[in-house]
N, C-alpha and C. Protein backbone atom coordinates (compact mmCIF):
# COMPACT_ATOMS: atom_id res chain seq x y z
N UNK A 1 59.78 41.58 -14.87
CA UNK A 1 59.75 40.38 -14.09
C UNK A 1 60.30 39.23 -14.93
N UNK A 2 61.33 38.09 -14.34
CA UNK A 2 61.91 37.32 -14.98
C UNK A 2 61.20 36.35 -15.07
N UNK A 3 61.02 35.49 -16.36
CA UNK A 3 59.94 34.28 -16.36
C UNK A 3 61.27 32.61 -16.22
N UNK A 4 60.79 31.79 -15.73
CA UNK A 4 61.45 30.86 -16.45
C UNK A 4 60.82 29.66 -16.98
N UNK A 5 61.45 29.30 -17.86
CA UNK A 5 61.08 28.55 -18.81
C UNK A 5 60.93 26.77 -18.40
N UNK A 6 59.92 26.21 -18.23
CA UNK A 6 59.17 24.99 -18.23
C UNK A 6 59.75 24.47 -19.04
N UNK A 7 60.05 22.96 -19.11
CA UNK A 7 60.26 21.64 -20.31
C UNK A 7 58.75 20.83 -20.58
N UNK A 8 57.80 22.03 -19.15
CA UNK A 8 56.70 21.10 -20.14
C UNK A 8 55.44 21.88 -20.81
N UNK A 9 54.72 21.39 -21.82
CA UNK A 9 54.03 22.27 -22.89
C UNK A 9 52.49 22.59 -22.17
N UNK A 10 52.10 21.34 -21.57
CA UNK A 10 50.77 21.16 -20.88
C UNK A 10 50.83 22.11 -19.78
N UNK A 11 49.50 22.48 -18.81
CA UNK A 11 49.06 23.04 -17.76
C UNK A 11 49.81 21.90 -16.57
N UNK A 12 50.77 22.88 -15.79
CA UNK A 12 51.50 21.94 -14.89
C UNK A 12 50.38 20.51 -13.67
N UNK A 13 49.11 21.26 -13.96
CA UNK A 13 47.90 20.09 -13.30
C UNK A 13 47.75 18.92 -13.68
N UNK A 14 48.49 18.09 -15.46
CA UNK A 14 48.53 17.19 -16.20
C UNK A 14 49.31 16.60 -16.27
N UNK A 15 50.60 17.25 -15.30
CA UNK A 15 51.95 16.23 -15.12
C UNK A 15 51.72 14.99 -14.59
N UNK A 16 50.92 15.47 -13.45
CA UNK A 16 50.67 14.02 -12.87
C UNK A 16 49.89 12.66 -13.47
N UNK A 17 49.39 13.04 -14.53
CA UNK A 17 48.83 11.58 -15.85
C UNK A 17 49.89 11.19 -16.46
N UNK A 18 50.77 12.20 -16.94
CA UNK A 18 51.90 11.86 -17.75
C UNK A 18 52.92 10.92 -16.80
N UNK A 19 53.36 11.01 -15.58
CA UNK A 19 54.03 10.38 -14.33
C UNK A 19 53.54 9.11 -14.53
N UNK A 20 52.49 9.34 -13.95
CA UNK A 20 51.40 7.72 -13.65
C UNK A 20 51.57 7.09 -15.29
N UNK A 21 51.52 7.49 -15.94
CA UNK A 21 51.35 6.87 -17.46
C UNK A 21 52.72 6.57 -17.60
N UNK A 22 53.93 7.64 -17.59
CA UNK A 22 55.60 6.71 -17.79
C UNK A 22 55.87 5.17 -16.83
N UNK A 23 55.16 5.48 -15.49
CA UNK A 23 55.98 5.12 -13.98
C UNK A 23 54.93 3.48 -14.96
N UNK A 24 53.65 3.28 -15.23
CA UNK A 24 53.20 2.06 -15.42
C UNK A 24 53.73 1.67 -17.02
N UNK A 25 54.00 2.76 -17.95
CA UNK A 25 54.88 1.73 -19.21
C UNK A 25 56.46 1.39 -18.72
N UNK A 26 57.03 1.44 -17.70
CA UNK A 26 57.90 0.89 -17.23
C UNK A 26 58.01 -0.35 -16.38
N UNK A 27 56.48 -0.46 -16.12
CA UNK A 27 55.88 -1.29 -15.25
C UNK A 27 56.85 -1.15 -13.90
N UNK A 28 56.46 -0.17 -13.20
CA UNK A 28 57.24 0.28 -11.79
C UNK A 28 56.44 0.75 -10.77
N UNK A 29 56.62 0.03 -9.63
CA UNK A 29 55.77 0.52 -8.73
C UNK A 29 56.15 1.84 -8.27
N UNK A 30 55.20 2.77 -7.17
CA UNK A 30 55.70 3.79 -7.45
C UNK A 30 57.13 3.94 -6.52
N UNK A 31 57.33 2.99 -5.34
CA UNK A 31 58.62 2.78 -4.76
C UNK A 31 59.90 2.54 -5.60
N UNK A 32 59.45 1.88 -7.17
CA UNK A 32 60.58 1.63 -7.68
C UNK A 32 60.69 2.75 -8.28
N UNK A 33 59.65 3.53 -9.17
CA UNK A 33 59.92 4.15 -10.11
C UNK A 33 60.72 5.91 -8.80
N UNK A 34 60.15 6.18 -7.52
CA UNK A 34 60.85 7.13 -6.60
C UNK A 34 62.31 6.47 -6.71
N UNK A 35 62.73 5.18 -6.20
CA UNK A 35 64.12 5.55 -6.32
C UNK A 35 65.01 5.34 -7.66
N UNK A 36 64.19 5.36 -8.91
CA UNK A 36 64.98 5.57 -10.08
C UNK A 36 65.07 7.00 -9.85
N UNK A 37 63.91 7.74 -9.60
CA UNK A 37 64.26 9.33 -9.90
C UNK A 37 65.10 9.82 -8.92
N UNK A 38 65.17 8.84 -7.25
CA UNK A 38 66.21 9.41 -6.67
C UNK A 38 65.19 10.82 -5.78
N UNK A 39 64.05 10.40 -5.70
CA UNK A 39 63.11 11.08 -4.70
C UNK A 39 62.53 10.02 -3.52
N UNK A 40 61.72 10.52 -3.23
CA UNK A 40 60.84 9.20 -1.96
C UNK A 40 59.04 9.18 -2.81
N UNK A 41 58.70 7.83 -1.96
CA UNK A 41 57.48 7.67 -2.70
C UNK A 41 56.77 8.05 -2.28
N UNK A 42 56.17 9.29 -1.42
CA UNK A 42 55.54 10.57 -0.90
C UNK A 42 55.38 11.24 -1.82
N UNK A 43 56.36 11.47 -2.75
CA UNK A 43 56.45 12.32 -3.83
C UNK A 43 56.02 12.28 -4.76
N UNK A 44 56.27 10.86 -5.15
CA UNK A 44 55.68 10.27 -6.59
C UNK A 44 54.35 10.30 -6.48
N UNK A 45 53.56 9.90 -5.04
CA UNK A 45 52.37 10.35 -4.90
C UNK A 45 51.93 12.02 -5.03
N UNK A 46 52.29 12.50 -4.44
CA UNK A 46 52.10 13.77 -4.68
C UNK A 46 52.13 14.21 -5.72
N UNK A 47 53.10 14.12 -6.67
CA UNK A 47 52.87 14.36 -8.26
C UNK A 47 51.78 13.65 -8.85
N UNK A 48 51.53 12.74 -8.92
CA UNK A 48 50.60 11.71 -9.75
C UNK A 48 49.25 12.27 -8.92
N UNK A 49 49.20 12.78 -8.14
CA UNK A 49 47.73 13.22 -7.82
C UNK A 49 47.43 14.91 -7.41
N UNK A 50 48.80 15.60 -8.31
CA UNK A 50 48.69 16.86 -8.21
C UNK A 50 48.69 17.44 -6.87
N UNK A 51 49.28 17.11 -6.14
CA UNK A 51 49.15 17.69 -4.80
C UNK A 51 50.23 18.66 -4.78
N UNK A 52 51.46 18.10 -5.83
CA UNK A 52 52.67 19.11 -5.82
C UNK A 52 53.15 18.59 -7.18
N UNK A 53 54.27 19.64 -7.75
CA UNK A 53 54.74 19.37 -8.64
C UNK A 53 56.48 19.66 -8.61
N UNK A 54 56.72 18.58 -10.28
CA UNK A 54 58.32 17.87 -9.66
C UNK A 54 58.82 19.33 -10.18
N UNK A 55 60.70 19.11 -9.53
CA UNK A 55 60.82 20.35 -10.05
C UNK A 55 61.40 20.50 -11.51
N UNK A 56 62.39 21.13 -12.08
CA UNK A 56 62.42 21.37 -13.23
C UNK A 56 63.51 20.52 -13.70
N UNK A 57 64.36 19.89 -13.04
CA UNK A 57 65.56 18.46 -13.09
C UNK A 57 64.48 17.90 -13.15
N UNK A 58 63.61 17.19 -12.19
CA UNK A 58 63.05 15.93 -12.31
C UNK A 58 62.23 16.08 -13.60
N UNK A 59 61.36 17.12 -14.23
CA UNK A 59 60.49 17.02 -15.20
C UNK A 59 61.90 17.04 -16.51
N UNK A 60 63.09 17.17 -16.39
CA UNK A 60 64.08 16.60 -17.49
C UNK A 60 64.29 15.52 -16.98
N UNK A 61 64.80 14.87 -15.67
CA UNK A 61 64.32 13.14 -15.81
C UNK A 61 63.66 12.09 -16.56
N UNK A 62 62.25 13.11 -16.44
CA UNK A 62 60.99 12.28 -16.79
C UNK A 62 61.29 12.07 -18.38
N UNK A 63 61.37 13.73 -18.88
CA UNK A 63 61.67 13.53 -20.37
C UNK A 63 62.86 12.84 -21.13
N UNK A 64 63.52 12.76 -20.56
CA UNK A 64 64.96 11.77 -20.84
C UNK A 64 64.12 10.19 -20.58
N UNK A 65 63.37 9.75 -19.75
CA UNK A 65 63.04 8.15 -19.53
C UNK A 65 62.34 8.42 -20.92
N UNK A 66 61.09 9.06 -21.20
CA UNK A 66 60.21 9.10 -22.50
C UNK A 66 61.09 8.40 -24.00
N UNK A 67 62.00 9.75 -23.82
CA UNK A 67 62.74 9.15 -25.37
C UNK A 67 63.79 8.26 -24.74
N UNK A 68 64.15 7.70 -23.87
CA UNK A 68 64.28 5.81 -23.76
C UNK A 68 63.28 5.10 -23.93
N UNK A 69 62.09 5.46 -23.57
CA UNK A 69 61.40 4.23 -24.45
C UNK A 69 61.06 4.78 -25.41
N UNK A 70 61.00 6.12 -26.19
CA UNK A 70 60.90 6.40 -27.58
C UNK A 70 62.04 5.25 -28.53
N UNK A 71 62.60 5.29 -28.10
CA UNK A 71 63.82 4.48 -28.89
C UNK A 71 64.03 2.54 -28.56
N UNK A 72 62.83 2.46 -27.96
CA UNK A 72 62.50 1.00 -27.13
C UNK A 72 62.47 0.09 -28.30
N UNK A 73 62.36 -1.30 -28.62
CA UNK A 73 62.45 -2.09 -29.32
C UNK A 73 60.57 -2.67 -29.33
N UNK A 74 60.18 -2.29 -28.34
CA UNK A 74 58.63 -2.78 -28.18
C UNK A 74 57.75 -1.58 -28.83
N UNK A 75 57.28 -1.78 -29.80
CA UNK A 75 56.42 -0.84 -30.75
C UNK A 75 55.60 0.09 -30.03
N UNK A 76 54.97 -0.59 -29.04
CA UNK A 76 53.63 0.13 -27.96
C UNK A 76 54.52 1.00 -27.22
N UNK A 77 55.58 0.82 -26.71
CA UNK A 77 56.34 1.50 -25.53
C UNK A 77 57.07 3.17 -26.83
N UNK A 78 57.21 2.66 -27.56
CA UNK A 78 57.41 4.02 -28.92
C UNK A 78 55.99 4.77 -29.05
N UNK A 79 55.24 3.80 -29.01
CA UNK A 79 53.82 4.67 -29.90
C UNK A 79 53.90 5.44 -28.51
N UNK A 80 53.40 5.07 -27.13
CA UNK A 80 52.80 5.90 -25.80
C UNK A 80 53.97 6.76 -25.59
N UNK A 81 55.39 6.87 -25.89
CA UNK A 81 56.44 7.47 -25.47
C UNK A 81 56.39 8.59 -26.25
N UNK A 82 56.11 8.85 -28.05
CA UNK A 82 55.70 9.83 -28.81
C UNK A 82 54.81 10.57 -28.46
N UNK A 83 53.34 10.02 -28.32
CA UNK A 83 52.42 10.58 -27.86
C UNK A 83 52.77 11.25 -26.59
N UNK A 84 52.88 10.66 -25.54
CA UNK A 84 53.01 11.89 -23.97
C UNK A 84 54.35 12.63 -24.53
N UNK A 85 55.44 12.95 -25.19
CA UNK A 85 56.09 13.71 -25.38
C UNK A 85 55.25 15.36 -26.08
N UNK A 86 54.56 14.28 -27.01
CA UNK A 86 54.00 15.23 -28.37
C UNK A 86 52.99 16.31 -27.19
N UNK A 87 52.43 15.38 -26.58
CA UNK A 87 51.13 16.10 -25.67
C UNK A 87 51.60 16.80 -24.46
N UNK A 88 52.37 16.52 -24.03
CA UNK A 88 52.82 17.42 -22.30
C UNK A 88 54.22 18.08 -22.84
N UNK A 89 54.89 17.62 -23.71
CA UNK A 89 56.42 18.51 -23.83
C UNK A 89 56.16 19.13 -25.17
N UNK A 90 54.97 18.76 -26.15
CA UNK A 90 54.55 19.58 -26.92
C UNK A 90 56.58 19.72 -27.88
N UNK A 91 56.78 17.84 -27.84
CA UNK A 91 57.63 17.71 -28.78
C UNK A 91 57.12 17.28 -29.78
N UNK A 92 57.55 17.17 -31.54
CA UNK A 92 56.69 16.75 -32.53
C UNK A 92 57.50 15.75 -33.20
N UNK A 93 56.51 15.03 -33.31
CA UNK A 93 57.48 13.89 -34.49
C UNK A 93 58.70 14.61 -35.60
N UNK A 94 59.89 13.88 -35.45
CA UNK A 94 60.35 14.73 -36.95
C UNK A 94 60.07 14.27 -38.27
N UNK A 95 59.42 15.08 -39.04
CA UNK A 95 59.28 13.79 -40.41
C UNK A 95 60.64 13.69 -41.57
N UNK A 96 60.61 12.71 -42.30
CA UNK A 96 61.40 12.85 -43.00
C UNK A 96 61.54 13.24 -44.43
């Protein structure tokens, strides 16, 4: 049986904290933050309260906005952008 492979590290039931947690360090309602992703805001609900989950483009969406604000000029928007990477995409800091 063929498996395929997830971009995210967490139990797919935790996406929806990680959503709600990007969609408000962007400060976006969820109408704005649906048509950045180019979905409807049915959806964004539905994810953020686990009713359904995004599919495997949108959860590389999500992770592409993260490391934009990983790379943000506002310290807090780096620290929360590391952390939900580190914790749901189970990416790790690189050290040097």
């Amino acid at each position: 049986m063929a498996t395929t492979s997830s971009p995210l590290a967490k139990p797919q039931s935790e996406i929806g904290i990680v959503i709600r947690q990007l969609r408000q360090l962007l400060g976006l309602t969820q109408a704005q933050f649906a048509r950045k992703l180019g979905v409807t805001l049915p959806t964004i609900n539905r994810w953020e309260n686990n009713r359904s989950q995004p599919s495997s483009l949108a959860l590389m969406q999500l992770k592409a906005m993260l490391h934009e604000l990983k790379n943000s000029p506002i310290k807090f928007h780096q620290v929360c952008a590391q952390t939900l990477l580190e914790d749901y995409f189970d990416e790790q800091t690189e050290q040097p």
